[in-house]
PDB file of N, CA and C in Angstrom:
ATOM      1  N   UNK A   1      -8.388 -37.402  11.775  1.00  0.00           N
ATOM      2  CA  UNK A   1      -8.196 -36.431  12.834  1.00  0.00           C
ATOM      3  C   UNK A   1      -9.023 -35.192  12.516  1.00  0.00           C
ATOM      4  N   UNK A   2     -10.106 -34.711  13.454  1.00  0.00           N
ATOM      5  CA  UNK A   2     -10.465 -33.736  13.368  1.00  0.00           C
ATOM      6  C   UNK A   2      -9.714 -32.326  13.293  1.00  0.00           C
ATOM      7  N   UNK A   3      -9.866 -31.345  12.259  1.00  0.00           N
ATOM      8  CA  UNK A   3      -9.442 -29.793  12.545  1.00  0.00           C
ATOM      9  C   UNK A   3     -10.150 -29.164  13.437  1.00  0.00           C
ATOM     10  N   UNK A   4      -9.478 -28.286  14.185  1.00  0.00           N
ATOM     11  CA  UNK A   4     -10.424 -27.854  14.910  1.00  0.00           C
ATOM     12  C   UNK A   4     -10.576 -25.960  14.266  1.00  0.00           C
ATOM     13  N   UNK A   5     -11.854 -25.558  14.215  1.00  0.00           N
ATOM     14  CA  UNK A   5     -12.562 -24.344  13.421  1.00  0.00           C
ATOM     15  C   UNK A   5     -11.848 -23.015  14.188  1.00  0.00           C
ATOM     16  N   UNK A   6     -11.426 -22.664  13.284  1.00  0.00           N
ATOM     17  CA  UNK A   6     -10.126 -21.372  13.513  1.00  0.00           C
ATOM     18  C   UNK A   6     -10.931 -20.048  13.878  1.00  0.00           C
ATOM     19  N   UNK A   7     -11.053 -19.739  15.213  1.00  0.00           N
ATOM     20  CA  UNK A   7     -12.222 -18.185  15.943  1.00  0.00           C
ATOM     21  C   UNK A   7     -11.058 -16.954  15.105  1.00  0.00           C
ATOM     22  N   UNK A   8     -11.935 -16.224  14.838  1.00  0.00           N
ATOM     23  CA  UNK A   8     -11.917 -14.823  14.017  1.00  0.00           C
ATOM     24  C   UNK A   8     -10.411 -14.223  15.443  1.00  0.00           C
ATOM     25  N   UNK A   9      -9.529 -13.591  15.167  1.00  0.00           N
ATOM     26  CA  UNK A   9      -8.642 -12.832  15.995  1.00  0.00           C
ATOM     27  C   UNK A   9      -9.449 -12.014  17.170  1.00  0.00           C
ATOM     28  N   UNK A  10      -9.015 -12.067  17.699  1.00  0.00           N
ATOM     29  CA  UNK A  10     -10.128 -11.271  18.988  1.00  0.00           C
ATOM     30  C   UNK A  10     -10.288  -9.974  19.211  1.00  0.00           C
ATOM     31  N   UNK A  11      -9.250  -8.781  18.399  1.00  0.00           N
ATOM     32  CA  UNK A  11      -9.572  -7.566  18.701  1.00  0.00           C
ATOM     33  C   UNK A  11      -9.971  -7.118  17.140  1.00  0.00           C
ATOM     34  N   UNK A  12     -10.341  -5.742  17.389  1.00  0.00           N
ATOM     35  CA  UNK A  12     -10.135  -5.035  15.669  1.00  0.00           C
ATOM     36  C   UNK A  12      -8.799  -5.175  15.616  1.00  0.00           C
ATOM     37  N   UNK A  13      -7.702  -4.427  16.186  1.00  0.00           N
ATOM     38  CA  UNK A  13      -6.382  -4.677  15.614  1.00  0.00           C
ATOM     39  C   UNK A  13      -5.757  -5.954  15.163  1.00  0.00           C
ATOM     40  N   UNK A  14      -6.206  -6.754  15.650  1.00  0.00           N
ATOM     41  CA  UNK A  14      -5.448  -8.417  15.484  1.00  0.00           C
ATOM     42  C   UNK A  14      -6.637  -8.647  14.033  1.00  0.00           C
ATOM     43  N   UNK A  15      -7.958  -8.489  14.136  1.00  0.00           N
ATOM     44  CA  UNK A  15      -8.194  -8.787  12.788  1.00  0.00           C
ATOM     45  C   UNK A  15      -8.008  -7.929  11.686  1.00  0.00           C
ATOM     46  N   UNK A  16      -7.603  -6.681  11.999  1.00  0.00           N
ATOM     47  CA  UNK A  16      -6.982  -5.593  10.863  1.00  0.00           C
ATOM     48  C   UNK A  16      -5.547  -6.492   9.655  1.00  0.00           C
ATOM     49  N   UNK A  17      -4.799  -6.630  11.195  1.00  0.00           N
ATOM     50  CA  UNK A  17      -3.234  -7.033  10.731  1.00  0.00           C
ATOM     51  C   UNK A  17      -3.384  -8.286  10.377  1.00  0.00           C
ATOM     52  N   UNK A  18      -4.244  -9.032  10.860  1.00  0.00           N
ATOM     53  CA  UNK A  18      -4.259 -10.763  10.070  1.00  0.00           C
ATOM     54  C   UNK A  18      -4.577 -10.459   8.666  1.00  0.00           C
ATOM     55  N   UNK A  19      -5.854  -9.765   8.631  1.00  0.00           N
ATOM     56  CA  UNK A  19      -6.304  -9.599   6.795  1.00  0.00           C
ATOM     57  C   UNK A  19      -5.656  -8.757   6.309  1.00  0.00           C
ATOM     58  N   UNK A  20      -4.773  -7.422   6.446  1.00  0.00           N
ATOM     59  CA  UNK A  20      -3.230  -6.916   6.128  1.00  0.00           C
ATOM     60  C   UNK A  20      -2.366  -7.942   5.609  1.00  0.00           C
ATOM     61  N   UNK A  21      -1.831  -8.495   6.302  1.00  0.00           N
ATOM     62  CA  UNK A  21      -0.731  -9.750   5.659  1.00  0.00           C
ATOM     63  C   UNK A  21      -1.554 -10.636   5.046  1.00  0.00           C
ATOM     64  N   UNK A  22      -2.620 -11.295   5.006  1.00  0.00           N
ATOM     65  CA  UNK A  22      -3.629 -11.964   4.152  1.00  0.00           C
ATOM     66  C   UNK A  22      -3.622 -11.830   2.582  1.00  0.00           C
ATOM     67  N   UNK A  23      -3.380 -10.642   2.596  1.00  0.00           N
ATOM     68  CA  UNK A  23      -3.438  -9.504   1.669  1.00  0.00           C
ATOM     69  C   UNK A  23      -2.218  -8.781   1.249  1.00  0.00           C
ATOM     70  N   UNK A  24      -1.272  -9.567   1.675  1.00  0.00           N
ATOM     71  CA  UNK A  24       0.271  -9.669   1.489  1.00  0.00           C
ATOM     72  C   UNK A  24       0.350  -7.778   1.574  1.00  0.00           C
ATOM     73  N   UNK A  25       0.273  -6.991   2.500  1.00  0.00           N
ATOM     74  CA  UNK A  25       0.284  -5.454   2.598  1.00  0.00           C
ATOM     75  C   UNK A  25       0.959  -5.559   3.764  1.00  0.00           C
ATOM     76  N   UNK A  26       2.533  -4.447   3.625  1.00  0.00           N
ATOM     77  CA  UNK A  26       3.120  -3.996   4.703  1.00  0.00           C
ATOM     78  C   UNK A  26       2.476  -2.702   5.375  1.00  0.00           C
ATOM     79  N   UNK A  27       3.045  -2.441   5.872  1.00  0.00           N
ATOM     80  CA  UNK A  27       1.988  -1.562   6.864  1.00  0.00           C
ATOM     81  C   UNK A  27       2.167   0.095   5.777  1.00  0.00           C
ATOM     82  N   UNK A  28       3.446   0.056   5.394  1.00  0.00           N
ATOM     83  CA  UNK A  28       3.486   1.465   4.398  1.00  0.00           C
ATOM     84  C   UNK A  28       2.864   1.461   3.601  1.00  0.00           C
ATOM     85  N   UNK A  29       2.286  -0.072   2.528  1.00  0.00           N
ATOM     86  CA  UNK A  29       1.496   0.175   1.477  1.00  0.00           C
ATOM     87  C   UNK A  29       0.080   0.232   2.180  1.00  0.00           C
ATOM     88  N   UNK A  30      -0.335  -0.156   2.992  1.00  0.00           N
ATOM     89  CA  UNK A  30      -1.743  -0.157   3.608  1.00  0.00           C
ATOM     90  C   UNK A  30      -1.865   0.973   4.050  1.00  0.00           C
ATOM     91  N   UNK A  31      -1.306   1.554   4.367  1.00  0.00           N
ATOM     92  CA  UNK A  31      -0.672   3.412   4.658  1.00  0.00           C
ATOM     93  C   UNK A  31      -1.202   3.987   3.596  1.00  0.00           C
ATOM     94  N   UNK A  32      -0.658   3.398   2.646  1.00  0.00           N
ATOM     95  CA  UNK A  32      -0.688   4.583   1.161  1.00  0.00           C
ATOM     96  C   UNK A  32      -1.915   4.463   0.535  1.00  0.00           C
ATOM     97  N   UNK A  33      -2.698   3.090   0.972  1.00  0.00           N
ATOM     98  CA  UNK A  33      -3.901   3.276   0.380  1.00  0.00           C
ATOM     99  C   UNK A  33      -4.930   3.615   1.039  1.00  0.00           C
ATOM    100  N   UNK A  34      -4.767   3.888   2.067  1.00  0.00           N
ATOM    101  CA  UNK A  34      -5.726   4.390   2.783  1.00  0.00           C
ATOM    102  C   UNK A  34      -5.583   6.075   3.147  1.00  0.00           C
ATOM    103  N   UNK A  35      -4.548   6.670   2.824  1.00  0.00           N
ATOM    104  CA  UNK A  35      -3.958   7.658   2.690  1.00  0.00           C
ATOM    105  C   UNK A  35      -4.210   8.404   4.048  1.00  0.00           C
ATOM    106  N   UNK A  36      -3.252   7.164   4.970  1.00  0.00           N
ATOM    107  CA  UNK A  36      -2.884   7.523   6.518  1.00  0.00           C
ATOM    108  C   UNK A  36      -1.497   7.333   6.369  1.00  0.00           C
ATOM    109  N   UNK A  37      -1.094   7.575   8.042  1.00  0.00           N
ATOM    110  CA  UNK A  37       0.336   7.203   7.951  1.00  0.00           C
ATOM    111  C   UNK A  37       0.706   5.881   8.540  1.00  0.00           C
ATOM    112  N   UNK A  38       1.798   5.170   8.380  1.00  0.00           N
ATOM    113  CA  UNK A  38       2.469   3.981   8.625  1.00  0.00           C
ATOM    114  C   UNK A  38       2.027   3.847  10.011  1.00  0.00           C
ATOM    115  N   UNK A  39       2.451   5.116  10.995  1.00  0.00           N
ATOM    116  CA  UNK A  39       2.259   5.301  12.509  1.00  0.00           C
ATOM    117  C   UNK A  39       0.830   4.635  12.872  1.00  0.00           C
ATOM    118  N   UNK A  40      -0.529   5.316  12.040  1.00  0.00           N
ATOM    119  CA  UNK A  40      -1.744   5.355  12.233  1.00  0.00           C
ATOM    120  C   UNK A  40      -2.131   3.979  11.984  1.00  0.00           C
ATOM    121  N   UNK A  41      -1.246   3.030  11.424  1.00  0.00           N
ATOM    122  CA  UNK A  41      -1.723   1.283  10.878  1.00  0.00           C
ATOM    123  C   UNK A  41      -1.209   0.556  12.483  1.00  0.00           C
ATOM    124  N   UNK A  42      -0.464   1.208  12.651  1.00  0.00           N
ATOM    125  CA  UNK A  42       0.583   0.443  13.941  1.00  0.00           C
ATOM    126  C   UNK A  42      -0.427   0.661  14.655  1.00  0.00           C
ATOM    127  N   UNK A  43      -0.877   1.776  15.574  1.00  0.00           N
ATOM    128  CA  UNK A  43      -1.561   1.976  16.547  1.00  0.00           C
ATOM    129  C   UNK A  43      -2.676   1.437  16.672  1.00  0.00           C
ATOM    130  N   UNK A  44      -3.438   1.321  14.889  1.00  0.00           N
ATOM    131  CA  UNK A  44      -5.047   0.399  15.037  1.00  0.00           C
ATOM    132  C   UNK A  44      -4.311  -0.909  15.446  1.00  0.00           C
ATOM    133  N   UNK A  45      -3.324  -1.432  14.510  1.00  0.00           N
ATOM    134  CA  UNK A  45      -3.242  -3.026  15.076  1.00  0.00           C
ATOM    135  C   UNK A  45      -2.737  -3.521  15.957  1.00  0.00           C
ATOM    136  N   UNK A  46      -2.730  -2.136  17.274  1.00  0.00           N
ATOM    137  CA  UNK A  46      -2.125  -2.940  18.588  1.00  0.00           C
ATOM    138  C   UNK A  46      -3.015  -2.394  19.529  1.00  0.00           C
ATOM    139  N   UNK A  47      -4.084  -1.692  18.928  1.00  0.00           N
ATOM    140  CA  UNK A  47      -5.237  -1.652  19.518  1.00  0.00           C
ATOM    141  C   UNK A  47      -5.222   0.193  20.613  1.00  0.00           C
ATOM    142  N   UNK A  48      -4.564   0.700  19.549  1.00  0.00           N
ATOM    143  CA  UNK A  48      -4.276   2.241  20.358  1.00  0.00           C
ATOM    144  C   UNK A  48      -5.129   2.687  20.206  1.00  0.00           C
ATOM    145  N   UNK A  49      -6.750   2.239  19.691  1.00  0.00           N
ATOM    146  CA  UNK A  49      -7.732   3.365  18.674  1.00  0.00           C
ATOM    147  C   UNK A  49      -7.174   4.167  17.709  1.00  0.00           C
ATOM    148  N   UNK A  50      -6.437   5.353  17.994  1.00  0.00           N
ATOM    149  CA  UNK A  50      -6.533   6.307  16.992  1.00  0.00           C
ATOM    150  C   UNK A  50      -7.634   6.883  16.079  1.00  0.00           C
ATOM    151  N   UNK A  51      -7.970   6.762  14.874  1.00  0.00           N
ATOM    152  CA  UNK A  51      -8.895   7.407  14.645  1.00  0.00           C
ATOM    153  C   UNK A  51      -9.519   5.758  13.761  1.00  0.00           C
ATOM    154  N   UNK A  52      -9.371   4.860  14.220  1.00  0.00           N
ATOM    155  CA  UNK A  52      -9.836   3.566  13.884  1.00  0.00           C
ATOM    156  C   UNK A  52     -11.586   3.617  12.818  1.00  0.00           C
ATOM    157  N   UNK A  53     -12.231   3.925  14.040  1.00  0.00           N
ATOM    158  CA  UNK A  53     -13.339   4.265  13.583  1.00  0.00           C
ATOM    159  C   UNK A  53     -13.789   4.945  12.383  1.00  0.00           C
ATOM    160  N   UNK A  54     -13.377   6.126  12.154  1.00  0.00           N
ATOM    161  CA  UNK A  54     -13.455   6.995  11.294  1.00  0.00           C
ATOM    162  C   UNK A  54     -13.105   6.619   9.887  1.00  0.00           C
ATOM    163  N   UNK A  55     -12.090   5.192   9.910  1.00  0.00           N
ATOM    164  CA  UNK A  55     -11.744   4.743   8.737  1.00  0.00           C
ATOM    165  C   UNK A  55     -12.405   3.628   8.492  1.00  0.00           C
ATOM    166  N   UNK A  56     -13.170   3.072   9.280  1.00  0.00           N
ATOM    167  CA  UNK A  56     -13.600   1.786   9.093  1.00  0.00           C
ATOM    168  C   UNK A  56     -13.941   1.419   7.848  1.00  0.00           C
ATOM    169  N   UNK A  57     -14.399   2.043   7.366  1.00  0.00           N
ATOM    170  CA  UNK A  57     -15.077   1.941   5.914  1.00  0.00           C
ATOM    171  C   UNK A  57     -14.431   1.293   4.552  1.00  0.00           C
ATOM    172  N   UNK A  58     -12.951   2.408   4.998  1.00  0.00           N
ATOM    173  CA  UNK A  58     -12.290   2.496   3.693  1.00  0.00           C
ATOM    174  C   UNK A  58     -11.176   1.042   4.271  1.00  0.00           C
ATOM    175  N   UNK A  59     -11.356   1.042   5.546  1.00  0.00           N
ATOM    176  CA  UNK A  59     -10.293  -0.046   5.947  1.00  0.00           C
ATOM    177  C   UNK A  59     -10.812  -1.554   5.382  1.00  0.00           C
ATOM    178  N   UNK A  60     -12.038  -1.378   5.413  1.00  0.00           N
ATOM    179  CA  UNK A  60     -12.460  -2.584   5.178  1.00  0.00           C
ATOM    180  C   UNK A  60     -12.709  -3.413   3.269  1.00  0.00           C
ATOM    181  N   UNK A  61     -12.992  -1.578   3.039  1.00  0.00           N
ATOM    182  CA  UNK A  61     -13.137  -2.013   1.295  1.00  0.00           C
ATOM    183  C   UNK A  61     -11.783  -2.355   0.646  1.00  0.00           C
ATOM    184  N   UNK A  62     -10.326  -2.201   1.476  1.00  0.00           N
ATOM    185  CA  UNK A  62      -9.163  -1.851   1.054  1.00  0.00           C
ATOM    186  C   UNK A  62      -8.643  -3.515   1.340  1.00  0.00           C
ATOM    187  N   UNK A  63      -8.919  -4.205   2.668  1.00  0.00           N
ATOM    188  CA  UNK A  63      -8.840  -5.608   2.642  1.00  0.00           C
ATOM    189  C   UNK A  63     -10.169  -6.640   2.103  1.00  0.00           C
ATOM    190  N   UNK A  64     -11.480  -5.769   1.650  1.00  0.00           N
ATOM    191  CA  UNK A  64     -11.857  -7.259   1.629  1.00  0.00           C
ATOM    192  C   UNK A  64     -12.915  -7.589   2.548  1.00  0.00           C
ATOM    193  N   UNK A  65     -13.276  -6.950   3.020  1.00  0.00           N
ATOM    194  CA  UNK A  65     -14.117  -7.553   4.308  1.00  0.00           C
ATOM    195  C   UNK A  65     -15.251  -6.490   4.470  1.00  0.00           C
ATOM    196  N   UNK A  66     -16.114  -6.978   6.014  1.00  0.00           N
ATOM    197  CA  UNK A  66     -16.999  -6.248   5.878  1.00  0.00           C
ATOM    198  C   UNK A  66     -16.545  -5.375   7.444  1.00  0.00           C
ATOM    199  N   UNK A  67     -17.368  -3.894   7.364  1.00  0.00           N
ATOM    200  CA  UNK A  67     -17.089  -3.567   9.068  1.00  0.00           C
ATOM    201  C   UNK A  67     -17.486  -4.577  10.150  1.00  0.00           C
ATOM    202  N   UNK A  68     -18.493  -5.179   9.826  1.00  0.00           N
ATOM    203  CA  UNK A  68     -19.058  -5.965  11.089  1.00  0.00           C
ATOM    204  C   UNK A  68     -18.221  -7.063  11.187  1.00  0.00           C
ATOM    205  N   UNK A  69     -17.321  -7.758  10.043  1.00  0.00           N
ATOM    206  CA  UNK A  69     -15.919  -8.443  10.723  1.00  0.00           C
ATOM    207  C   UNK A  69     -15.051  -7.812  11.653  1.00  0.00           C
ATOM    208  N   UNK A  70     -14.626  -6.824  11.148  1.00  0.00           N
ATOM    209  CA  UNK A  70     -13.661  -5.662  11.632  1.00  0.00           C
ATOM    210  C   UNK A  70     -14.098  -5.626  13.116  1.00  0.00           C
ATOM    211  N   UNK A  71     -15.305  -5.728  13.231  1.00  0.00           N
ATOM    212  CA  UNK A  71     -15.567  -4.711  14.762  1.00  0.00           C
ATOM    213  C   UNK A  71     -15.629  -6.094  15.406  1.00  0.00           C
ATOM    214  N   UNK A  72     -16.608  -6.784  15.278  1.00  0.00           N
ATOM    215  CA  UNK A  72     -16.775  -8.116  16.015  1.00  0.00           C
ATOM    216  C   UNK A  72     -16.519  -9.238  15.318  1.00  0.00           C
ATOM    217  N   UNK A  73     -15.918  -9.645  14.417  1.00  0.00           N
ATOM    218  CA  UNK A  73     -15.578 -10.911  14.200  1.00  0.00           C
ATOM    219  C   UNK A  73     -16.610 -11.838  13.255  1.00  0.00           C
ATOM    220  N   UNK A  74     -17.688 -11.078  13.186  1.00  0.00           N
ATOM    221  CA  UNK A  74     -18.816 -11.826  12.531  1.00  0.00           C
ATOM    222  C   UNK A  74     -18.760 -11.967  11.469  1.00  0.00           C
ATOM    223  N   UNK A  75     -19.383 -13.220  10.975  1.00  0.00           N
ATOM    224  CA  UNK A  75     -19.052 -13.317   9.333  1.00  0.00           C
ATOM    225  C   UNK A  75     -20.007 -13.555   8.506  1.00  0.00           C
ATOM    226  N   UNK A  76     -21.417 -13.330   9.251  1.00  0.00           N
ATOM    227  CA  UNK A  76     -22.559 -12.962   8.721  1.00  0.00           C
ATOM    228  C   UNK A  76     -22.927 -14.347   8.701  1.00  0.00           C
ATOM    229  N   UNK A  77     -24.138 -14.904   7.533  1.00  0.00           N
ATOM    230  CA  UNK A  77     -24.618 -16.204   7.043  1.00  0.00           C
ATOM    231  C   UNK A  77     -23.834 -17.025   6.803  1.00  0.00           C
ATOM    232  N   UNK A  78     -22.424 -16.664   6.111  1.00  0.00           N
ATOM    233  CA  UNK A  78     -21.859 -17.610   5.373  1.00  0.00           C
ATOM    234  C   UNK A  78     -21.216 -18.922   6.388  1.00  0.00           C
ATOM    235  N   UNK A  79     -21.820 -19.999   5.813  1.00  0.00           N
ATOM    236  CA  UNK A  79     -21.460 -21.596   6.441  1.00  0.00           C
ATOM    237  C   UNK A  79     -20.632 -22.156   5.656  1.00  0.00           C
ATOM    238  N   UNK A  80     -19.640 -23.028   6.335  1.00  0.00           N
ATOM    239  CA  UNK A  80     -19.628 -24.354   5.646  1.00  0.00           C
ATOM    240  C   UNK A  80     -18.525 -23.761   4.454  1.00  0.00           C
ATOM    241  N   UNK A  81     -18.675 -24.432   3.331  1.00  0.00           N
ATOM    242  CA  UNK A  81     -17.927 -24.102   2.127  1.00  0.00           C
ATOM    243  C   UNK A  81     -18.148 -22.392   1.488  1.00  0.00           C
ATOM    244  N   UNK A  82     -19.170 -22.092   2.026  1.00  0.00           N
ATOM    245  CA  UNK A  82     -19.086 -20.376   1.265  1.00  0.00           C
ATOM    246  C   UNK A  82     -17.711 -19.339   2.439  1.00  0.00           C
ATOM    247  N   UNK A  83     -18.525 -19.983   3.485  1.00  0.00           N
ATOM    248  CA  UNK A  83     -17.397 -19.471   4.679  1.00  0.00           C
ATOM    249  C   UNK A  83     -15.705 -20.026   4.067  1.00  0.00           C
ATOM    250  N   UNK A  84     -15.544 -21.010   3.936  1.00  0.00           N
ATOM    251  CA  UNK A  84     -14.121 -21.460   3.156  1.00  0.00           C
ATOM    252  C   UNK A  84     -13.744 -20.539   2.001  1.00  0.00           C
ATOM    253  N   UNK A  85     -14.610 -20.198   1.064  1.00  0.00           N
ATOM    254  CA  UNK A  85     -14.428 -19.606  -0.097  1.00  0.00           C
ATOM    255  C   UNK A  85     -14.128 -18.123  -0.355  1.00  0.00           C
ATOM    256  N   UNK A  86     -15.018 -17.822   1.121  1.00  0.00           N
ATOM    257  CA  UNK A  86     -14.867 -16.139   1.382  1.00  0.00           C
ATOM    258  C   UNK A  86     -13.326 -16.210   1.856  1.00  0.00           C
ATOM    259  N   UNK A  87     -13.292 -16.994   3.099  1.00  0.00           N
ATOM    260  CA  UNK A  87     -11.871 -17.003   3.373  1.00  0.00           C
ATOM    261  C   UNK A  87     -10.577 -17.248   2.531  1.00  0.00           C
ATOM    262  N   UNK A  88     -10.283 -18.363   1.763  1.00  0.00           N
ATOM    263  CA  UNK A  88      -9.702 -17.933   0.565  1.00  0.00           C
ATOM    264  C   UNK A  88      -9.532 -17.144  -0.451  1.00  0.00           C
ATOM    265  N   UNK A  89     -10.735 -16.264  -0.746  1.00  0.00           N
ATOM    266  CA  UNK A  89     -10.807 -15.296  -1.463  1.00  0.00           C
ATOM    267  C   UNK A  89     -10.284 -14.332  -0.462  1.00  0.00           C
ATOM    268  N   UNK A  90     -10.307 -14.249   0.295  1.00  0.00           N
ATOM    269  CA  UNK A  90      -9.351 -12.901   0.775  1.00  0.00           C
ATOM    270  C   UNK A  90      -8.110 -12.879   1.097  1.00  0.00           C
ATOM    271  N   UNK A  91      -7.438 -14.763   1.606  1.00  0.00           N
ATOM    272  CA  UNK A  91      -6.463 -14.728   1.448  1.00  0.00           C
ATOM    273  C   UNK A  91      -5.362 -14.532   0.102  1.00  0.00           C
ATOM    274  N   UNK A  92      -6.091 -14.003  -1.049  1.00  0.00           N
ATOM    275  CA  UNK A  92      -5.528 -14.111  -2.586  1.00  0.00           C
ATOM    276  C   UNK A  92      -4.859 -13.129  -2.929  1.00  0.00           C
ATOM    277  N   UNK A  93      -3.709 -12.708  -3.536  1.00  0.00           N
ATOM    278  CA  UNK A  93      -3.774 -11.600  -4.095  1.00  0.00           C
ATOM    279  C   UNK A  93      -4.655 -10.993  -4.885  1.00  0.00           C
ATOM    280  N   UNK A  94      -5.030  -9.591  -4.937  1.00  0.00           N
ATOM    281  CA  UNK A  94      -5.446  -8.503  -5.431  1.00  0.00           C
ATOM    282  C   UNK A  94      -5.941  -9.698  -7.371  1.00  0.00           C
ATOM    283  N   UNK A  95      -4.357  -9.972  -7.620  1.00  0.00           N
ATOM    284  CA  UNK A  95      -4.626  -9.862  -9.178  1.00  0.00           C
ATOM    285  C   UNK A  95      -5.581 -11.776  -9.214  1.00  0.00           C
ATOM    286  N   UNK A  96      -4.789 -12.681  -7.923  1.00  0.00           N
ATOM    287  CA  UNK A  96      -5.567 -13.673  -8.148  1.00  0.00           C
ATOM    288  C   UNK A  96      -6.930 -13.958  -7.586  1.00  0.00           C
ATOM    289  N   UNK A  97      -7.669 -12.432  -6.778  1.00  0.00           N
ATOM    290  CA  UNK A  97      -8.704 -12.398  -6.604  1.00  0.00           C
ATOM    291  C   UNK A  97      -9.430 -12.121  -7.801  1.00  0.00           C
ATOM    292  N   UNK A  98      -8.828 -11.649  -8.953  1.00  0.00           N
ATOM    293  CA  UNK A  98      -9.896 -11.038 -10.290  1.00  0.00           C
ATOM    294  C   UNK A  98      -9.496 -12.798 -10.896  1.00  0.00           C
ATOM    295  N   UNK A  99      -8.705 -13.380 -11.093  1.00  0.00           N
ATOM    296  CA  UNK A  99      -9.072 -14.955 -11.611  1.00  0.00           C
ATOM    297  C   UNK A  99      -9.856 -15.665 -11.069  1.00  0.00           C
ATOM    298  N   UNK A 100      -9.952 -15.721  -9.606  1.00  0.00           N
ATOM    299  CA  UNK A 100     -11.125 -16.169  -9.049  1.00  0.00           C
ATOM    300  C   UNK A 100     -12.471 -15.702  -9.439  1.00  0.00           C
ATOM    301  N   UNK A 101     -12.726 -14.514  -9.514  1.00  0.00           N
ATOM    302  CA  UNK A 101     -14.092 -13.978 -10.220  1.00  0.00           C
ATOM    303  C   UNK A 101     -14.472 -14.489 -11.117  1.00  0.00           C
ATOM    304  N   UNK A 102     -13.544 -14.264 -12.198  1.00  0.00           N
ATOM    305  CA  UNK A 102     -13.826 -14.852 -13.672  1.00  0.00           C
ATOM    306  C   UNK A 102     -14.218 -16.453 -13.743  1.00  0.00           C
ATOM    307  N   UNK A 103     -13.010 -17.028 -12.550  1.00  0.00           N
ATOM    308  CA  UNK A 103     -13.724 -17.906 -12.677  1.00  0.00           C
ATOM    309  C   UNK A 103     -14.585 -18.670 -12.368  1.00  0.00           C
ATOM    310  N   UNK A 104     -15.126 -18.220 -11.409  1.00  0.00           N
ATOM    311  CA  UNK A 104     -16.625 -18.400 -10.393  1.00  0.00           C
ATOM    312  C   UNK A 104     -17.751 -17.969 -11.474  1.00  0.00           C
ATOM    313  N   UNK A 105     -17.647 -16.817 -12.053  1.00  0.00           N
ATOM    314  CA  UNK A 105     -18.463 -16.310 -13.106  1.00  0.00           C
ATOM    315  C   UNK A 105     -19.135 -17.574 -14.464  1.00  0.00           C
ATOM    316  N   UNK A 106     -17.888 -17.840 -14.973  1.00  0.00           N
ATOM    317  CA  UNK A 106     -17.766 -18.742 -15.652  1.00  0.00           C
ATOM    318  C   UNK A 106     -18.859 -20.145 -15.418  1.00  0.00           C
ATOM    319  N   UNK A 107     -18.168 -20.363 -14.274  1.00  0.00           N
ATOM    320  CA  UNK A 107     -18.584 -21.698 -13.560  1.00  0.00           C
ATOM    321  C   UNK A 107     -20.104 -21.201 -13.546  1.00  0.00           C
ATOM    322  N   UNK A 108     -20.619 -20.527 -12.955  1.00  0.00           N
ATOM    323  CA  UNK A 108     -22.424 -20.123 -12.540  1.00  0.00           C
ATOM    324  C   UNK A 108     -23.002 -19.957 -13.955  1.00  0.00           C
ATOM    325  N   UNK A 109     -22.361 -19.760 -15.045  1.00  0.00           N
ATOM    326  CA  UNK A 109     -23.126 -19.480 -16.040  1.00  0.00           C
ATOM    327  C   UNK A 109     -23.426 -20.414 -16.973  1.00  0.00           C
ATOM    328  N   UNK A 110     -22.827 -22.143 -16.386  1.00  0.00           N
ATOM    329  CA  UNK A 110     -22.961 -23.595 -16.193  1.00  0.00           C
ATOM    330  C   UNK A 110     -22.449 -23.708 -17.885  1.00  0.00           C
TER     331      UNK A 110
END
């Protein structure tokens, strides 16, 4: 049986809050690291704007991703199995994203 290929969430807010919980982050800790308020996470991920823009940056280094996901969904070059790998790597925690490094590292250095 074929899978069928899972399209990126369709707004910034829906792909904010997918890679938020991805990233196992309630909206207070994603708050605290971005050093907004709880209010200001709600409103990007239901698509209020707010000051969306202005954070893009830090929103994106804080999940993982790049702005040009954030804004449109794009996921650049990556095909196939790198596209799988990026995606798992962001679904990881924080601490089992640094085991993944190490061990990707490992692995390339044959």
């Amino acid at each position: 049986m074929a899978t069928k290929k899972q399209a990126p969430p369709e707004s910034v807010g829906q792909r904010i809050r997918a890679l938020r919980l991805a990233n196992n982050l309630t909206q207070d800790e994603f708050a605290s690291q971005l050093g907004v308020s709880r209010s200001a996470i709600a409103q990007w991920e239901t698509d209020r704007a707010g000051q969306v823009r202005e954070n893009l940056e830090r929103i994106a280094k804080v999940l993982g991703t790049s702005i040009a996901y954030l804004v449109s969904g794009e996921t650049g070059s990556l095909q196939g199995d790198e596209l799988a790998l990026m995606r798992l790597y962001r679904a990881c925690a924080a601490e089992d994203r640094q085991i993944l490094l190490r061990t990707a590292k490992r692995l390339a250095r044959g």
